[in-house]
Structure formats: C-alpha cells, structure tokens
C-alpha atoms as a PDB file:
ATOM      1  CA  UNK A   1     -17.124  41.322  18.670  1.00  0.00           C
ATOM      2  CA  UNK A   2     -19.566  39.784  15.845  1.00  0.00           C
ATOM      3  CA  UNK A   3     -16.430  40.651  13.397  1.00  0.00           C
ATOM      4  CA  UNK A   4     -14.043  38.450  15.071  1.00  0.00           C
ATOM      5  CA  UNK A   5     -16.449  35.674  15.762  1.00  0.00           C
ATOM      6  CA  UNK A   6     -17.086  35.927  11.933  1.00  0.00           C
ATOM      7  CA  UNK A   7     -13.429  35.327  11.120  1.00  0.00           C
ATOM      8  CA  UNK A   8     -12.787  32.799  13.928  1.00  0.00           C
ATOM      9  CA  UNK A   9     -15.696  30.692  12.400  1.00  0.00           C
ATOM     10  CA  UNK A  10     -14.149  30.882   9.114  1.00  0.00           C
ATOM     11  CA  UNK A  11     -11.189  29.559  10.111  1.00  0.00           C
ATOM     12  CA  UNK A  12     -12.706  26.813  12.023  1.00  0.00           C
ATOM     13  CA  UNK A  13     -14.470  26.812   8.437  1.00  0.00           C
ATOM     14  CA  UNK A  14     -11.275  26.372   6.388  1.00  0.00           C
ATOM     15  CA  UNK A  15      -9.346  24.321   9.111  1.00  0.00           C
ATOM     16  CA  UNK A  16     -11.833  21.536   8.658  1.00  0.00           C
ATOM     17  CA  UNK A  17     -11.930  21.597   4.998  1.00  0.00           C
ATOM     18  CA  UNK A  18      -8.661  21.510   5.037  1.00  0.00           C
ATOM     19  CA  UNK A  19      -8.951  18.045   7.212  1.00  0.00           C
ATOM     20  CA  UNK A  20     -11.155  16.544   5.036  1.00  0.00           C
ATOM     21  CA  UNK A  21      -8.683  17.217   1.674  1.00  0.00           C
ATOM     22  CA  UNK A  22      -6.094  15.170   4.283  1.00  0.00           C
ATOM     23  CA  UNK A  23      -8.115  12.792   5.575  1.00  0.00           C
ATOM     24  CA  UNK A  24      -9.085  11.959   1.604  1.00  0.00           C
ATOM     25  CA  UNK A  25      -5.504  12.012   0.682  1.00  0.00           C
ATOM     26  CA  UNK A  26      -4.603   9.693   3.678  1.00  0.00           C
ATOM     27  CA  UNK A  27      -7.630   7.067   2.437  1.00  0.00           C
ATOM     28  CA  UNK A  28      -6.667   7.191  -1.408  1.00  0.00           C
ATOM     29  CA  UNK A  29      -3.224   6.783  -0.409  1.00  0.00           C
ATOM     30  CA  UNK A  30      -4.081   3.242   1.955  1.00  0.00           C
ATOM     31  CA  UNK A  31      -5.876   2.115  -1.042  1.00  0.00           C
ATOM     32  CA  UNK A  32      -3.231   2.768  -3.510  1.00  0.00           C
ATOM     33  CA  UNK A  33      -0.506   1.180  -0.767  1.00  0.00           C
ATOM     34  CA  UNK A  34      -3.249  -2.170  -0.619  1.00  0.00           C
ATOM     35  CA  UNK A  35      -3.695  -2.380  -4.575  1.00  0.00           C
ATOM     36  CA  UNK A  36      -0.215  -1.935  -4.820  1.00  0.00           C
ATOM     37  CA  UNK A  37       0.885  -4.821  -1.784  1.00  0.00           C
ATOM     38  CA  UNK A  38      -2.059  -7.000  -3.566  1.00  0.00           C
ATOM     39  CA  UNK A  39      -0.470  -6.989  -7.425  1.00  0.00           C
ATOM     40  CA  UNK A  40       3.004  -7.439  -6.056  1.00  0.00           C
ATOM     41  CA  UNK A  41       1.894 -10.258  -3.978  1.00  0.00           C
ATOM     42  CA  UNK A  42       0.295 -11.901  -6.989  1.00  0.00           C
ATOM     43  CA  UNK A  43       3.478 -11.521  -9.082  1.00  0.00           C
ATOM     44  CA  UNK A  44       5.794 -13.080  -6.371  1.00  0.00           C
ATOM     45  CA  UNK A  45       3.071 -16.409  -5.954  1.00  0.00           C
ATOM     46  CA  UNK A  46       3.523 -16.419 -10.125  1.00  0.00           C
ATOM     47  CA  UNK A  47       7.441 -16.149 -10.310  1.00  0.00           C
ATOM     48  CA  UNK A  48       7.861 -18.784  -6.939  1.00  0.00           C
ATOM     49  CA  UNK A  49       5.067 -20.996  -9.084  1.00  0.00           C
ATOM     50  CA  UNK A  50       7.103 -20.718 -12.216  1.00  0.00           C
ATOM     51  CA  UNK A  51      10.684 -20.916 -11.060  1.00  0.00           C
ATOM     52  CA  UNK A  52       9.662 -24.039  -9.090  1.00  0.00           C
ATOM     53  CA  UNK A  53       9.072 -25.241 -12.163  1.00  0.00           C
ATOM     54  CA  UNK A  54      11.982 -24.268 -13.894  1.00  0.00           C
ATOM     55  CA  UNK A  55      14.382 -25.225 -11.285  1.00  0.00           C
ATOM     56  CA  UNK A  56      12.629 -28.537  -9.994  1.00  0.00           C
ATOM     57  CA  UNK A  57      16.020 -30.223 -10.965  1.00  0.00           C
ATOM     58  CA  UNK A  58      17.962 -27.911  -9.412  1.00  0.00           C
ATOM     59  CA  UNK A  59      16.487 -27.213  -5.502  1.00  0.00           C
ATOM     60  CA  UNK A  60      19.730 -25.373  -4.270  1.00  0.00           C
ATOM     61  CA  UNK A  61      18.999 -22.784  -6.783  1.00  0.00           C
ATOM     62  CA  UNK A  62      15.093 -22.663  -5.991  1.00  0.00           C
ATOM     63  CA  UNK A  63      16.364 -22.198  -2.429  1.00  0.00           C
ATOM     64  CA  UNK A  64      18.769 -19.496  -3.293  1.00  0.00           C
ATOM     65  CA  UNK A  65      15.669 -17.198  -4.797  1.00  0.00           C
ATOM     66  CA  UNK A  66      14.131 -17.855  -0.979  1.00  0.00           C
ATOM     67  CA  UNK A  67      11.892 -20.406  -1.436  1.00  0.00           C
ATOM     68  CA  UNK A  68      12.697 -23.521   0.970  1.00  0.00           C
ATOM     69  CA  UNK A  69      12.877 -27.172  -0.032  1.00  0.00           C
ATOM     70  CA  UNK A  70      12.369 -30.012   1.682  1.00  0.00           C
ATOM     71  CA  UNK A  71      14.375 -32.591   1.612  1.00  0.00           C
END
C-alpha cells in the first residue's frame, strides 16, 4: 500500500512540474506575442507618419496604403 502511494505521489510530483514548465512557456510566450504587437505597432505609426509625408500631394495614394483623408 505505502509502495503505490509512493508512486502515485510522484506522479502528482512530476504532473505538476510538468505544469509549471507549461504554465512558464505559456507566460514567456504572451510576453514575446506583446513585445512583438508593441514593435510592430511602432513601425506602422513610423511608416503612416512618413508616407503622409511623402504623399501629402498625392491623398488618393495615402488612402490606398489605408490611411483615410479628409477632405
């Protein structure tokens, strides 16, 4: 009886480590996904800053990269 107790508490042992490796991954992985959503957002306010710039003669072609002009 003591015997299989022993092994059932080892895998109750190894189960959770094995949740905390996961749960680890699963938090590294949001912050990678966030750092990731956070430079790409940066570069898109850049290029909409620049090409407004570079096309503010020509607002059809501003709008045709997405960005809406009044007017």
């Amino acid at each position: 009886y003591i015997a299989a107790q022993l092994t059932l508490l080892e895998e109750v042992k190894k189960k959770y480590s094995d949740y905390l490796k996961e749960k680890g991954e699963s938090q590294q992985a949001t912050k990678d996904k966030d750092e990731a959503l956070a430079k790409l957002e940066k570069w898109v306010r850049e290029f909409y800053a620049i090409t407004k710039i570079a096309l503010e003669d020509k607002p059809q072609l501003l709008e045709s990269v997405g960005k809406l002009v009044r007017g």
